[in-house]
Every structure is written in structure tokens, then in C-alpha cells.
C-alpha atoms as a PDB file:
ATOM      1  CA  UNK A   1      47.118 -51.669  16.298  1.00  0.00           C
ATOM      2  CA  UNK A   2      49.282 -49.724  19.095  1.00  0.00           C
ATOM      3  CA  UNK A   3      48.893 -46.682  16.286  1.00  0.00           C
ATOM      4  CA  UNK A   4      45.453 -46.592  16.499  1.00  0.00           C
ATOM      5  CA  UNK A   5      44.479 -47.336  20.393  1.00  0.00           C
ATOM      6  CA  UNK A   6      47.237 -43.889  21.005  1.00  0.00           C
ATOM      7  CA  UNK A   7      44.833 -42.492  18.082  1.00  0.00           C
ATOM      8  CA  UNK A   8      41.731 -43.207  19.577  1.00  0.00           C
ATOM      9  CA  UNK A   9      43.248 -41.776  22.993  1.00  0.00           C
ATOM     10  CA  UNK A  10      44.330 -38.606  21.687  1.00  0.00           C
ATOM     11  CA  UNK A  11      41.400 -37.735  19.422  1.00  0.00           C
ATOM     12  CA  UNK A  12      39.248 -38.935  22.494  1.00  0.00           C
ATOM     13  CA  UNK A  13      40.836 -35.853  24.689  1.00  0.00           C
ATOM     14  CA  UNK A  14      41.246 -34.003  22.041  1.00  0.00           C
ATOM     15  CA  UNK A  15      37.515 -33.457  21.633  1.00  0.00           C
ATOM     16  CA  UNK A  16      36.636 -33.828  25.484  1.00  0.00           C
ATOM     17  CA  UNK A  17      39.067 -30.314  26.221  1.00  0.00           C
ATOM     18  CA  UNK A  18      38.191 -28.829  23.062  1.00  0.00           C
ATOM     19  CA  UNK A  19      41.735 -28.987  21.803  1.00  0.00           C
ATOM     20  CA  UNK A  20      42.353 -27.386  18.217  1.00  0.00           C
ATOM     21  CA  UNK A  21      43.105 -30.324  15.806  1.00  0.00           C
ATOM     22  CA  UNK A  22      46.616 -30.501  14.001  1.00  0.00           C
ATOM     23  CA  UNK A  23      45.906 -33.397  11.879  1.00  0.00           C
ATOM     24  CA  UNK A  24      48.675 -34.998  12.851  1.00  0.00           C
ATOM     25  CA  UNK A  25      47.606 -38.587  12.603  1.00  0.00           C
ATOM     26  CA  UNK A  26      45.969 -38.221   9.221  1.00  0.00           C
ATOM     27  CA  UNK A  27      49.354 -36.568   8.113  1.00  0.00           C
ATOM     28  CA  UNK A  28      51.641 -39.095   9.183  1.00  0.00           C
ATOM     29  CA  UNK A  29      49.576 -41.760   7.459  1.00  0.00           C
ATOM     30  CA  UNK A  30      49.224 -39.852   4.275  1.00  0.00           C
ATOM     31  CA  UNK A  31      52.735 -39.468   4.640  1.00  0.00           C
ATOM     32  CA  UNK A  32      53.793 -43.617   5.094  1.00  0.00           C
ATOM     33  CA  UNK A  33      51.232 -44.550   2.398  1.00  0.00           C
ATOM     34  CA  UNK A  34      53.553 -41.675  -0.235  1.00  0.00           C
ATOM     35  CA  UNK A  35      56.962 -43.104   1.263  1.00  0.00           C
ATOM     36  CA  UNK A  36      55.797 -46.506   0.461  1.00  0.00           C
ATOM     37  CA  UNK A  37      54.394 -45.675  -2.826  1.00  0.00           C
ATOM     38  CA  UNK A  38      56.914 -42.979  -4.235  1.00  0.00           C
ATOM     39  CA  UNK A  39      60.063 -44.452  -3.741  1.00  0.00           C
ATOM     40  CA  UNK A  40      62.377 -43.877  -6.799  1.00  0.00           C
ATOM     41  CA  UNK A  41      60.605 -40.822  -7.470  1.00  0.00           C
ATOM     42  CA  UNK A  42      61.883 -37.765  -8.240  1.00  0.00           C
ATOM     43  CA  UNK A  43      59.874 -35.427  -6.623  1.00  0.00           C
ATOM     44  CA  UNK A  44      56.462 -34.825  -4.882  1.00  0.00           C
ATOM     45  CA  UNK A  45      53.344 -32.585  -5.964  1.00  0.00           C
ATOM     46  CA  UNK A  46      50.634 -32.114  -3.690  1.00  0.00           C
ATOM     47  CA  UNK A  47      47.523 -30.016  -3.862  1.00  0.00           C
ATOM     48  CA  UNK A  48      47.554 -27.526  -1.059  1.00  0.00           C
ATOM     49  CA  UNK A  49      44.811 -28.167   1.828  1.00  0.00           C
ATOM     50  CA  UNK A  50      44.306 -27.407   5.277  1.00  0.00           C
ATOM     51  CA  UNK A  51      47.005 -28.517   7.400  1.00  0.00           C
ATOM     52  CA  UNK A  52      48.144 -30.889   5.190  1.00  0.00           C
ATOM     53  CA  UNK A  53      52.001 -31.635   5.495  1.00  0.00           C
ATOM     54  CA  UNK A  54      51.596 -35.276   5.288  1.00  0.00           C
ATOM     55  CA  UNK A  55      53.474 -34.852   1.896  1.00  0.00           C
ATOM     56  CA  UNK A  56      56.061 -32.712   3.088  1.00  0.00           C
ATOM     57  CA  UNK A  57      57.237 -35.219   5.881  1.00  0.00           C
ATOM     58  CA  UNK A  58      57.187 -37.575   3.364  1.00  0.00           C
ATOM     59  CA  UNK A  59      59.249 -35.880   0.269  1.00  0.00           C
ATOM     60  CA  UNK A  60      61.554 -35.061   3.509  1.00  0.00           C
ATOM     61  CA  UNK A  61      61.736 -38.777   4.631  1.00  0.00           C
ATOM     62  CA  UNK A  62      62.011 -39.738   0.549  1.00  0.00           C
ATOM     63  CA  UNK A  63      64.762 -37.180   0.330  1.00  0.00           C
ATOM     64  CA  UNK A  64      63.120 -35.426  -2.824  1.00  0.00           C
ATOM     65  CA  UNK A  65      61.602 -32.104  -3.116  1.00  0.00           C
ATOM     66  CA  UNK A  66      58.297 -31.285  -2.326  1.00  0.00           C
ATOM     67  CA  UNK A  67      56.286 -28.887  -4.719  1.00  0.00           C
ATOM     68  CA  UNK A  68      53.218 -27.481  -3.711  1.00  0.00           C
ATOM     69  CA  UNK A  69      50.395 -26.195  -5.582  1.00  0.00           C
ATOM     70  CA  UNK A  70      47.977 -23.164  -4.161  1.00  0.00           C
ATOM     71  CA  UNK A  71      44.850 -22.407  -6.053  1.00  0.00           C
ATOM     72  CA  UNK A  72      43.643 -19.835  -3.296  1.00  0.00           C
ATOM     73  CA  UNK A  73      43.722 -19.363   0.344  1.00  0.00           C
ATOM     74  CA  UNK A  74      42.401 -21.492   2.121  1.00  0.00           C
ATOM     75  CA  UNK A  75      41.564 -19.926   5.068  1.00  0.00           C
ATOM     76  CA  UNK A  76      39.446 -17.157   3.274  1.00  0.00           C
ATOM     77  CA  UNK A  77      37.290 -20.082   1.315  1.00  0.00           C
ATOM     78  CA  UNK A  78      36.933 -21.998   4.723  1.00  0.00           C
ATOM     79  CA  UNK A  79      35.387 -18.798   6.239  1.00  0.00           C
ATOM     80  CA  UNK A  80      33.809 -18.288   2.809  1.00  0.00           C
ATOM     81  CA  UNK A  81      31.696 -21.448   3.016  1.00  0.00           C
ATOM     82  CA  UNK A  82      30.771 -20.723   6.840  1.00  0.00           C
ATOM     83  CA  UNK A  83      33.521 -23.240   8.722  1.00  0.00           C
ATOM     84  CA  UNK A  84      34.820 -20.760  10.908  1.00  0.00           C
ATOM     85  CA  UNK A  85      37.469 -21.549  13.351  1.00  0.00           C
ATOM     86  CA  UNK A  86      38.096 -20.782  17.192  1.00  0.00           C
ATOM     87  CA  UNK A  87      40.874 -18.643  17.576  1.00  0.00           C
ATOM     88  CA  UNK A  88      42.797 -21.530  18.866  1.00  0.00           C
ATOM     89  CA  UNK A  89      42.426 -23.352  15.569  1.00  0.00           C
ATOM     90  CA  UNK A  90      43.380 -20.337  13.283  1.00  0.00           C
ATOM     91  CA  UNK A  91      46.077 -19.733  15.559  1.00  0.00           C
ATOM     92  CA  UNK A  92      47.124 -23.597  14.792  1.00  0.00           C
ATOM     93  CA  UNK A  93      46.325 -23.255  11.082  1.00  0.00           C
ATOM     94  CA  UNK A  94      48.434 -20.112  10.670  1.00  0.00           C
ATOM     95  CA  UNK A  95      51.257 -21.743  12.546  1.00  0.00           C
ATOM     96  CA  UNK A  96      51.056 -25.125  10.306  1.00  0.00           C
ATOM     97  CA  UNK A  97      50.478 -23.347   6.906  1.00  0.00           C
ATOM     98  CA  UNK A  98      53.386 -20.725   7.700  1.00  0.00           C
ATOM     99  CA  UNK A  99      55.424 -23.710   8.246  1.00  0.00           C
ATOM    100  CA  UNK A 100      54.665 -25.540   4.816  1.00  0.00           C
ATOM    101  CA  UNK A 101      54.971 -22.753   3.081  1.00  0.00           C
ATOM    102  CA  UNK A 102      58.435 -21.820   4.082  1.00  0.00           C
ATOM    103  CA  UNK A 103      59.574 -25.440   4.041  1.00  0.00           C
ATOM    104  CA  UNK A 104      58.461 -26.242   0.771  1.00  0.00           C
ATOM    105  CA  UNK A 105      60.856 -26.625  -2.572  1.00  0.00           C
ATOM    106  CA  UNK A 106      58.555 -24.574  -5.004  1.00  0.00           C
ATOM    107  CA  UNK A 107      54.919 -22.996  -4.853  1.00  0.00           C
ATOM    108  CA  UNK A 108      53.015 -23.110  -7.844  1.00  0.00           C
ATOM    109  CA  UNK A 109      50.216 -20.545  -7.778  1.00  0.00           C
ATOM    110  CA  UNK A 110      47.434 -20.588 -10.071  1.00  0.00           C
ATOM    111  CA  UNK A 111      47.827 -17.097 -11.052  1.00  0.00           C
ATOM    112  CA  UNK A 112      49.466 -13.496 -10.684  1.00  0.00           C
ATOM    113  CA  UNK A 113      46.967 -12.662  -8.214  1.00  0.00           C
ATOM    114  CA  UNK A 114      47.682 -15.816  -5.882  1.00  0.00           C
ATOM    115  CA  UNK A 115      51.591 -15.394  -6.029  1.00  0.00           C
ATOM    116  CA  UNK A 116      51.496 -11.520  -4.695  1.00  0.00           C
ATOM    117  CA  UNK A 117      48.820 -12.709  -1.675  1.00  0.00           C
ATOM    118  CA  UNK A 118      51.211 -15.465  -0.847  1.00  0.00           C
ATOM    119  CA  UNK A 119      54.287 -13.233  -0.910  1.00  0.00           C
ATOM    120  CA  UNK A 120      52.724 -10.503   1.047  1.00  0.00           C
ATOM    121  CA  UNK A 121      50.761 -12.519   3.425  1.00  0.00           C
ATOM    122  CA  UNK A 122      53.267 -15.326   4.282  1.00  0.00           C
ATOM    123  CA  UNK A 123      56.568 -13.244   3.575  1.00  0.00           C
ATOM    124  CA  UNK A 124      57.748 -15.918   0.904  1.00  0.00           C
ATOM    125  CA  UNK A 125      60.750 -15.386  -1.227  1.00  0.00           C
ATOM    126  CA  UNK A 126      59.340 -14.460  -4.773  1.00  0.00           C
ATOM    127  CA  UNK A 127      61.845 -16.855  -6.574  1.00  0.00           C
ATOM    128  CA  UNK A 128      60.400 -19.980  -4.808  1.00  0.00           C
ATOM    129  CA  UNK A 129      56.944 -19.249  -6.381  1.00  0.00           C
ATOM    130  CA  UNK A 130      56.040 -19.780  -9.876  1.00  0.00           C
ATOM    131  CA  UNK A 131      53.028 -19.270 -11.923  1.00  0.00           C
ATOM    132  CA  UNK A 132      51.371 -21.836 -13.620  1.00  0.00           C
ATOM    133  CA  UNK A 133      47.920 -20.557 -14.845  1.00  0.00           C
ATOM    134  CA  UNK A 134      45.131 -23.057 -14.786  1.00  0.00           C
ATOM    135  CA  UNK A 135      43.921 -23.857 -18.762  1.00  0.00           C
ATOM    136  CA  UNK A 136      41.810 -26.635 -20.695  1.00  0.00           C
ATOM    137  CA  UNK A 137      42.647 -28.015 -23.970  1.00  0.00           C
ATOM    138  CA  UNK A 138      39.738 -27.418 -26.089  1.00  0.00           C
ATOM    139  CA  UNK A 139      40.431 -29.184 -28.899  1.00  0.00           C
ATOM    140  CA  UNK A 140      39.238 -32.160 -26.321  1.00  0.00           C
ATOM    141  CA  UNK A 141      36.213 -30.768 -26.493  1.00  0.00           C
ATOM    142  CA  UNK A 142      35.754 -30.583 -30.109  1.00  0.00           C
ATOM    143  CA  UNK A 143      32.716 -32.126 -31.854  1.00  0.00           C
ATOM    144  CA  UNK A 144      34.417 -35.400 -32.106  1.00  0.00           C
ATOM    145  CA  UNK A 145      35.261 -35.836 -28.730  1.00  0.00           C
ATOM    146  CA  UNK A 146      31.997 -34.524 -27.134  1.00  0.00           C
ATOM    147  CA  UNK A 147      29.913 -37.064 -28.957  1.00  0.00           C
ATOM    148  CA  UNK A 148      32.500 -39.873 -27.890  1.00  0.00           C
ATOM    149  CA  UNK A 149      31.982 -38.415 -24.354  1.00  0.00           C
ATOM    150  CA  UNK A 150      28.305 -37.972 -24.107  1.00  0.00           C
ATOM    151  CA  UNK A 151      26.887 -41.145 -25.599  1.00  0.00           C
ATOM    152  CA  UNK A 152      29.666 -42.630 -23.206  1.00  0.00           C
ATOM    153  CA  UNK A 153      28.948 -41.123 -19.941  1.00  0.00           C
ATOM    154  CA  UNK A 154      25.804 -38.742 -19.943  1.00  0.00           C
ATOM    155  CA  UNK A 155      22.396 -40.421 -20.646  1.00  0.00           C
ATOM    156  CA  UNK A 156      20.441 -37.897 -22.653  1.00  0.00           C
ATOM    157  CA  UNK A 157      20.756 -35.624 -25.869  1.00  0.00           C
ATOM    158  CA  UNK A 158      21.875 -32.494 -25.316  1.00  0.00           C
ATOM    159  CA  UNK A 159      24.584 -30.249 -24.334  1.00  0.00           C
ATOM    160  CA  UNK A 160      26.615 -30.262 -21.294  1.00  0.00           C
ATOM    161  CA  UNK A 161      29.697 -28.719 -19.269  1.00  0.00           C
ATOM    162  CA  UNK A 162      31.550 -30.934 -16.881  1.00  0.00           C
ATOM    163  CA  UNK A 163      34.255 -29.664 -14.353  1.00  0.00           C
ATOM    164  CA  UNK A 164      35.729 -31.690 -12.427  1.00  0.00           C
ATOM    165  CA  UNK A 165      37.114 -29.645  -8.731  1.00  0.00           C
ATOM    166  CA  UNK A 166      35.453 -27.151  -7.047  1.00  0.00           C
ATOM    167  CA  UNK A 167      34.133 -23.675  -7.745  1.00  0.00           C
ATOM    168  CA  UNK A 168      35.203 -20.472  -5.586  1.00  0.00           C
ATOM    169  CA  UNK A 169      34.135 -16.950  -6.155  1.00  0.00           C
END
């Protein structure tokens, strides 16, 4: 209860002055609810997001490593989709994505492309970031398996791609 009356404070002046947000609270609880559900684990993979160390505290307070996936930069698709930032915030989101990025254990990047943008961008050490292209196993898709799936989950006759995630040019 304490937690969330300093919460409500904060977040209260916070948006009053303007402040840039840091995402600190929903970090720390993201972080508590992967200490309390990953212990014994060996290690921790996260998706990257927007300020979102909540699972590096906690493979830090778990004492495992923390690998991190990036699919893209963030910061470009943010703009991309029109959510731009005051300079205090990308000031704040530079600082806090630098920060992950050198603390992590390993990067996995989607692709070629993604690993030479994060090295030159974010002056990472090449040998901490591996490539892991993105792929789909088509035999799930095979005849057999598209029937089982469309007469389970789609309602009419036909044909039909699903994705699952989110599209960027």
C-alpha cells in the first residue's frame, strides 16, 4: 500500500511539472513479479521495449544473465508511428537504453542489418551481439495443419494468414 500512495505521489508531480517519465515503477514491479517467478532459472530473455530494464534488475537481483532481444530501434518506430518525444524524454530514453544495452549479457538482433545499427549507434562490442534471424516453420502450415487450424479458430471457408506481433516498414 505504502508502494503505491509514493506511486501515486510521484506520477502525480510527475505530470503536474511535465517531468520526462523513466518508468521506474512499472520496472521495478516487472522486475519483483520475474524474481518471484524465475527463481532456479538459468537465465532471462526479454523482448526489448522502451525503457524497459525491469528484467535486467531482476536477472541482476536473480544473479543470472540477462539476454536481450532487438527486432529494431525503437526510437525510430516510436517516431515512425507519430509518438514523438520532448527532448527531455529522448534525452531520458537515450540515457536508459544506452544503459541496457551495455549492461546486458548478450543482444540478439533479428538480423545483419540490426547488429551493425546497434554497434555503430550504441558503440557495443560486436562479440556480445548475435544474430538470430526471425523464421516460421512451414511445414506447420501445411494442408493438414491449416484445416486443423481454420475449422478451429476462423469461422468461414477460405484462406487466411495470421501473424501474431507487429508489422514495421
Amino acid at each position: 500500500k505504502g508502494f503505491h500512495l509514493i506511486e501515486s505521489f510521484i506520477r502525480g508531480i510527475q505530470s503536474r511539472l511535465r517531468l520526462p517519465f523513466f518508468r521506474i515503477f512499472d520496472s521495478y514491479r516487472y522486475s519483483d513479479a520475474c524474481v518471484s517467478a524465475l527463481s532456479g532459472f538459468d537465465i532471462l530473455y526479454q523482448r526489448d521495449g522502451t525503457m524497459s530494464y525491469g528484467g535486467l534488475i531482476a536477472a541482476r537481483r536473480l544473479g543470472i544473465p540477462f539476454v536481450l532481444e532487438v527486432n529494431g530501434d525503437l526510437i525510430e518506430e516510436w517516431v515512425f508511428i507519430g509518438l514523438n518525444f520532448s527532448r527531455k524524454q529522448q534525452r531520458v530514453v537515450h540515457i536508459i537504453t544506452r544503459q541496457i544495452y551495455h549492461r546486458v549479457s548478450l543482444i540478439i538482433a533479428v538480423g545483419e542489418t540490426i547488429r551493425q545499427r546497434l554497434i555503430q549507434r550504441w558503440n557495443l562490442d560486436p562479440s556480445r551481439i548475435l544474430v538470430v534471424t526471425n523464421g516460421v516453420n512451414i511445414e506447420v502450415f501445411q494442408d493438414s495443419h491449416a484445416t486443423r487450424i481454420s475449422s478451429r479458430f476462423l469461422p468461414n471457408e477460405g484462406e487466411y494468414i495470421v501473424f501474431v506481433g507487429g508489422f514495421q516498414p
